[in-house]
Protein backbone atom coordinates (compact mmCIF):
# COMPACT_ATOMS: atom_id res chain seq x y z
CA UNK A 1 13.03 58.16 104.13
CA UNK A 2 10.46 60.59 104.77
CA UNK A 3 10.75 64.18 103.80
CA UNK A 4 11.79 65.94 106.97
CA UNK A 5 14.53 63.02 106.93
CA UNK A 6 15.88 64.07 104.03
CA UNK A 7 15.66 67.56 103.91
CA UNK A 8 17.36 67.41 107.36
CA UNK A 9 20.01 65.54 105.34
CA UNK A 10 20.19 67.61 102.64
CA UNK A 11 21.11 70.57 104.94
CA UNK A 12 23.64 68.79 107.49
CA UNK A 13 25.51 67.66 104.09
CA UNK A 14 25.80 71.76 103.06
CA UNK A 15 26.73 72.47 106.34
CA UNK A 16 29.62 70.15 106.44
CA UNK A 17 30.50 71.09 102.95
CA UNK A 18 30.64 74.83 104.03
CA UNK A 19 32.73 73.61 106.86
CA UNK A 20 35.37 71.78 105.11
CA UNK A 21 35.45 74.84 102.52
CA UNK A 22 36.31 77.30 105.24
CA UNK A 23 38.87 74.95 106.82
CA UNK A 24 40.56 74.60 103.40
CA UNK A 25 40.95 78.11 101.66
CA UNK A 26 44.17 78.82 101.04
CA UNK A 27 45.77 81.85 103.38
CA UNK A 28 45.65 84.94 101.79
CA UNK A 29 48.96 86.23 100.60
CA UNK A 30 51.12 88.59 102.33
CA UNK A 31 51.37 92.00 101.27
CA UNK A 32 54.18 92.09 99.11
CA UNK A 33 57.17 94.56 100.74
CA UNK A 34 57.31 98.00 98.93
CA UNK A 35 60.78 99.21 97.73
CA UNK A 36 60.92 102.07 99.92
CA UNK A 37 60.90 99.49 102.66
CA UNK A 38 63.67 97.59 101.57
CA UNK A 39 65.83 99.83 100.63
CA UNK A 40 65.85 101.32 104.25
CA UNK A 41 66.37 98.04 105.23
CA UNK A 42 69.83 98.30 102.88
CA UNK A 43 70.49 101.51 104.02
CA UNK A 44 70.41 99.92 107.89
CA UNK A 45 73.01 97.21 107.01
CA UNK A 46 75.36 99.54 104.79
CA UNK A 47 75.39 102.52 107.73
CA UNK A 48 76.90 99.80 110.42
CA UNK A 49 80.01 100.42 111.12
CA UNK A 50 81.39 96.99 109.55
CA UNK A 51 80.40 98.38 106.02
CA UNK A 52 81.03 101.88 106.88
CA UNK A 53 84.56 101.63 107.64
CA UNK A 54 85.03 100.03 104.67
CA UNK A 55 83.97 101.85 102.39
CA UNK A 56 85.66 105.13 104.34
CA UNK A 57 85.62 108.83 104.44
CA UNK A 58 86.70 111.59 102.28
CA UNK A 59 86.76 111.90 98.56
CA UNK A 60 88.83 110.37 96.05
CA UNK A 61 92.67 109.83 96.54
CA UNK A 62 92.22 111.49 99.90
CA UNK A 63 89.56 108.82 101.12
CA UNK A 64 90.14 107.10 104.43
CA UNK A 65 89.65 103.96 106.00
CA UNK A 66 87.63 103.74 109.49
CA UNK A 67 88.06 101.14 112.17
CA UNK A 68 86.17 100.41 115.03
CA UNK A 69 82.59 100.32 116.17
CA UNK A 70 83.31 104.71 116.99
CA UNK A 71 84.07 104.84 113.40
CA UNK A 72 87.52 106.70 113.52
CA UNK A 73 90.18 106.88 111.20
CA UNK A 74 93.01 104.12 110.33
CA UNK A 75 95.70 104.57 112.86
CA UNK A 76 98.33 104.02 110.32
CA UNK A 77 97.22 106.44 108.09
CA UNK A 78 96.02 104.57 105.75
CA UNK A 79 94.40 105.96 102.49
CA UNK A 80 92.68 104.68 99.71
CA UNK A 81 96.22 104.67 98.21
CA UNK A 82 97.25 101.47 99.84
CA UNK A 83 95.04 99.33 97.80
CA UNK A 84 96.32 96.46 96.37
CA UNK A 85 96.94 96.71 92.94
CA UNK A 86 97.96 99.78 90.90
CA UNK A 87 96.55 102.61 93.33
CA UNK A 88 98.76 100.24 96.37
CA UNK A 89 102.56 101.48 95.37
CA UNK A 90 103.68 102.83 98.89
CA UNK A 91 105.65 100.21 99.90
CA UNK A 92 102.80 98.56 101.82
CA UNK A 93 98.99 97.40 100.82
CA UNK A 94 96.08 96.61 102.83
CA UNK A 95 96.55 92.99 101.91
CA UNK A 96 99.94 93.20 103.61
CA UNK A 97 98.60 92.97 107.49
CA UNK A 98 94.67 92.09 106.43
CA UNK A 99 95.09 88.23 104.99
CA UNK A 100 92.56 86.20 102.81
CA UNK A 101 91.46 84.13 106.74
CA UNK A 102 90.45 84.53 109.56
CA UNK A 103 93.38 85.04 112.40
CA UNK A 104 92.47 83.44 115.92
CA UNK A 105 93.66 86.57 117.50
CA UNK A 106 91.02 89.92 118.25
CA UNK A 107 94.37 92.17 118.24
CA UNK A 108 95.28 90.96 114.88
CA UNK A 109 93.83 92.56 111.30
CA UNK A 110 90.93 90.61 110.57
CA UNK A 111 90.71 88.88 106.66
CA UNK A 112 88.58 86.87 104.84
CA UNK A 113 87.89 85.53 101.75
CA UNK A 114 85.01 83.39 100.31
CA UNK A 115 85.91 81.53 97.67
CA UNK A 116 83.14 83.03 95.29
CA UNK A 117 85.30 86.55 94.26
CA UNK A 118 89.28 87.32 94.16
CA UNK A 119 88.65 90.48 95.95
CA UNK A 120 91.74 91.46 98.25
CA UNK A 121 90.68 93.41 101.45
CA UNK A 122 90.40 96.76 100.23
CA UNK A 123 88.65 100.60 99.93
CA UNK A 124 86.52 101.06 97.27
CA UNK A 125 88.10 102.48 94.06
CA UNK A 126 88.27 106.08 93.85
CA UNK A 127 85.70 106.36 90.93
CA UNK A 128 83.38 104.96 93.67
CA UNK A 129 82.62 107.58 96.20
CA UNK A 130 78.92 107.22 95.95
CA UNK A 131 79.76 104.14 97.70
CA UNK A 132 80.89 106.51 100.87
CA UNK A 133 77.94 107.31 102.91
CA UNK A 134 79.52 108.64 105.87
CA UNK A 135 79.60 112.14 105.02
CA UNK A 136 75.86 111.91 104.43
CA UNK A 137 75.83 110.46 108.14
CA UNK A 138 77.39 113.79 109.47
CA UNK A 139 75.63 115.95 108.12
CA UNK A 140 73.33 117.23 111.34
CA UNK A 141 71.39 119.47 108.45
CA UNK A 142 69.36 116.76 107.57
CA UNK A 143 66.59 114.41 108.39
CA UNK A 144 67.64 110.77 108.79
CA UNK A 145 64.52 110.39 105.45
CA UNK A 146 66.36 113.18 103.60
CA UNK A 147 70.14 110.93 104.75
CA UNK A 148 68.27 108.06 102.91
CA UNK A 149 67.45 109.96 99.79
CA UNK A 150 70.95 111.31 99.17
CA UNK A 151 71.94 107.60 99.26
CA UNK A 152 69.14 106.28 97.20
CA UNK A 153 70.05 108.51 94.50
CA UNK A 154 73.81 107.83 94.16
CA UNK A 155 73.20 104.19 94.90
CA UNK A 156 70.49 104.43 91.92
CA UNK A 157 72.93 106.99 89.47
CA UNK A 158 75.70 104.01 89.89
CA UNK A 159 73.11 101.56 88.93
CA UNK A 160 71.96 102.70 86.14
CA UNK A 161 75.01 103.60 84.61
CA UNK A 162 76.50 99.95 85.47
CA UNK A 163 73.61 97.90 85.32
CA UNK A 164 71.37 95.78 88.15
CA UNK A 165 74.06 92.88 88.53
CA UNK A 166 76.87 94.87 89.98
CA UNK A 167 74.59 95.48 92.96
CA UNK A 168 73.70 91.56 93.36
CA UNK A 169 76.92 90.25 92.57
CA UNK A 170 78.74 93.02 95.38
CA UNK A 171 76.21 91.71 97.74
CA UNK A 172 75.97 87.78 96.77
CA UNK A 173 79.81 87.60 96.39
CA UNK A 174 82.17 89.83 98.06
CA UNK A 175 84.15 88.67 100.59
CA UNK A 176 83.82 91.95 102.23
CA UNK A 177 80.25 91.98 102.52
CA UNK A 178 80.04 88.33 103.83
CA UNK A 179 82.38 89.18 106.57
CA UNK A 180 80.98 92.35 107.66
CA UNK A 181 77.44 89.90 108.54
CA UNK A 182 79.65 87.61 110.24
CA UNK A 183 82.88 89.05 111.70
CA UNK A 184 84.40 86.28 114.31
CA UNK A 185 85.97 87.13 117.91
CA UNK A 186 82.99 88.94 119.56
CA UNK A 187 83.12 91.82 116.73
CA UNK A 188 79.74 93.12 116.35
CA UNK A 189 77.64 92.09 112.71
CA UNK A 190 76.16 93.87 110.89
CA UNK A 191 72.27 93.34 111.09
CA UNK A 192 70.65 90.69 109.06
CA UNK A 193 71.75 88.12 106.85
CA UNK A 194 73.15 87.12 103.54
CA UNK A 195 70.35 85.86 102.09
CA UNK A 196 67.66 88.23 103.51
CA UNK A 197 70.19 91.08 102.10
CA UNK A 198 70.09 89.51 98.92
CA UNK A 199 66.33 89.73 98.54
CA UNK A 200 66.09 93.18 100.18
CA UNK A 201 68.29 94.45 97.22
CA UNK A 202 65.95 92.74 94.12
CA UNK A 203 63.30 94.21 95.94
CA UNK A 204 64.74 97.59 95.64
CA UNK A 205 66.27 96.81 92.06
CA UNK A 206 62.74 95.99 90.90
CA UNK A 207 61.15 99.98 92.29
CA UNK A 208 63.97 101.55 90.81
CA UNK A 209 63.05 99.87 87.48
CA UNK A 210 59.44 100.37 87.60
CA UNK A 211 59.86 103.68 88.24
CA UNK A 212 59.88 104.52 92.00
CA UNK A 213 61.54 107.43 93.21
CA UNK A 214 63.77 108.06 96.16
CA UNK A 215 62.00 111.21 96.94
CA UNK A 216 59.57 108.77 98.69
CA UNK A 217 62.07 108.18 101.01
CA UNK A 218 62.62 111.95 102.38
CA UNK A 219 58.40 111.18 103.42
CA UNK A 220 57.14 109.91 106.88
CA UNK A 221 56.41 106.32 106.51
CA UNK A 222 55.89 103.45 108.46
CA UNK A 223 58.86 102.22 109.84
CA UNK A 224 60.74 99.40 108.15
CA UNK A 225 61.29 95.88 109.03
CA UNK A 226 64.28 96.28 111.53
CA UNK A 227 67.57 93.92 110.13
CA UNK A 228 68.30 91.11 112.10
């Protein structure tokens, strides 16, 4: 082979080298999500009205029960005294019309239950109003950032007096929270999904452990991944 020949060699073996190096990198990773991001995407899920009614209005004994995708108060006046078990002694629960299944009937109480947590249908306990975020949603004195900083910080007080796993195992387990994603006869979900919830709230776990601060929140950022 003469030595143009194998230079010219030489160089069309590099090139295809080069080639097939480009063609197999590895894709760079995806910025990982920031916790300020996922917890609005939390906060977007838990301010439907499927969670929100739920978890009610008011404070303490006095808390309320909403229905409805308006958000208004139980027509039977219900209170968070119905609840089944020791704060449920007026004659009548919220077990008593909402059952552990689903009823083929939209007029009916819906009910559901999961298999993964013997939690009746039921408010929040009293010593829980940090759960209740609609008074934060009323308040027309503040910014929807500053909204998602009061919430932070009561979801974060409860945490760390409780510990991380009460968050995961509400959202992994509860009936209630399954059902609110996927409420049958044409009621509307909440956004998202189980298992995207799920990582959203590790995600937000893990800032609030290293440190982050929900003051972050009150700032104009770039808008959040929307739930769906």
């Amino acid at each position: 082979m003469t030595a143009w020949r194998r230079r010219a060699a030489i160089a069309a073996a590099m090139t295809a080298m080069l080639v097939v190096g480009r063609v197999t990198d590895p894709p760079r990773p995806a910025a990982a999500e920031s916790g300020p991001e996922a917890f609005v995407y939390i906060y977007k899920v838990a301010t439907h009205p499927r969670c929100v009614n739920c978890h009610g209005t008011g404070e303490g004994k006095d808390s309320v029960p909403l229905v409805g995708d308006g958000m208004e108060p139980h027509p039977m006046n219900i209170t968070i005294r119905h609840n089944v078990g020791p704060a449920g002694k007026l004659g009548i629960d919220c077990g008593t019309c909402h059952q552990d299944r689903m009823l083929p009937d939209r007029a009916t109480p819906p009910g559901f239950s999961n298999g993964r947590m013997d939690m009746p249908w039921q408010m929040p306990k009293p010593d829980r109003d940090w759960m209740r975020v609609a008074p934060t949603l009323t308040d027309k004195g503040l910014t929807e950032g500053q909204r998602q900083r009061k919430v932070c910080e009561a979801w974060n007080r409860f945490r760390e007096e409780k510990g991380d796993d009460y968050f995961r195992h509400h959202i992994a387990d509860d009936p209630l929270v399954e059902w609110a994603l996927t409420p049958n006869l044409g009621r509307e979900p909440a956004p998202g999904g189980l298992d995207r919830l799920k990582a959203k709230v590790n995600t937000w776990i893990g800032w609030m452990r290293s440190g982050g601060s929900c003051d972050e929140l009150a700032r104009p950022a770039t808008p959040a991944e929307k739930p769906r």
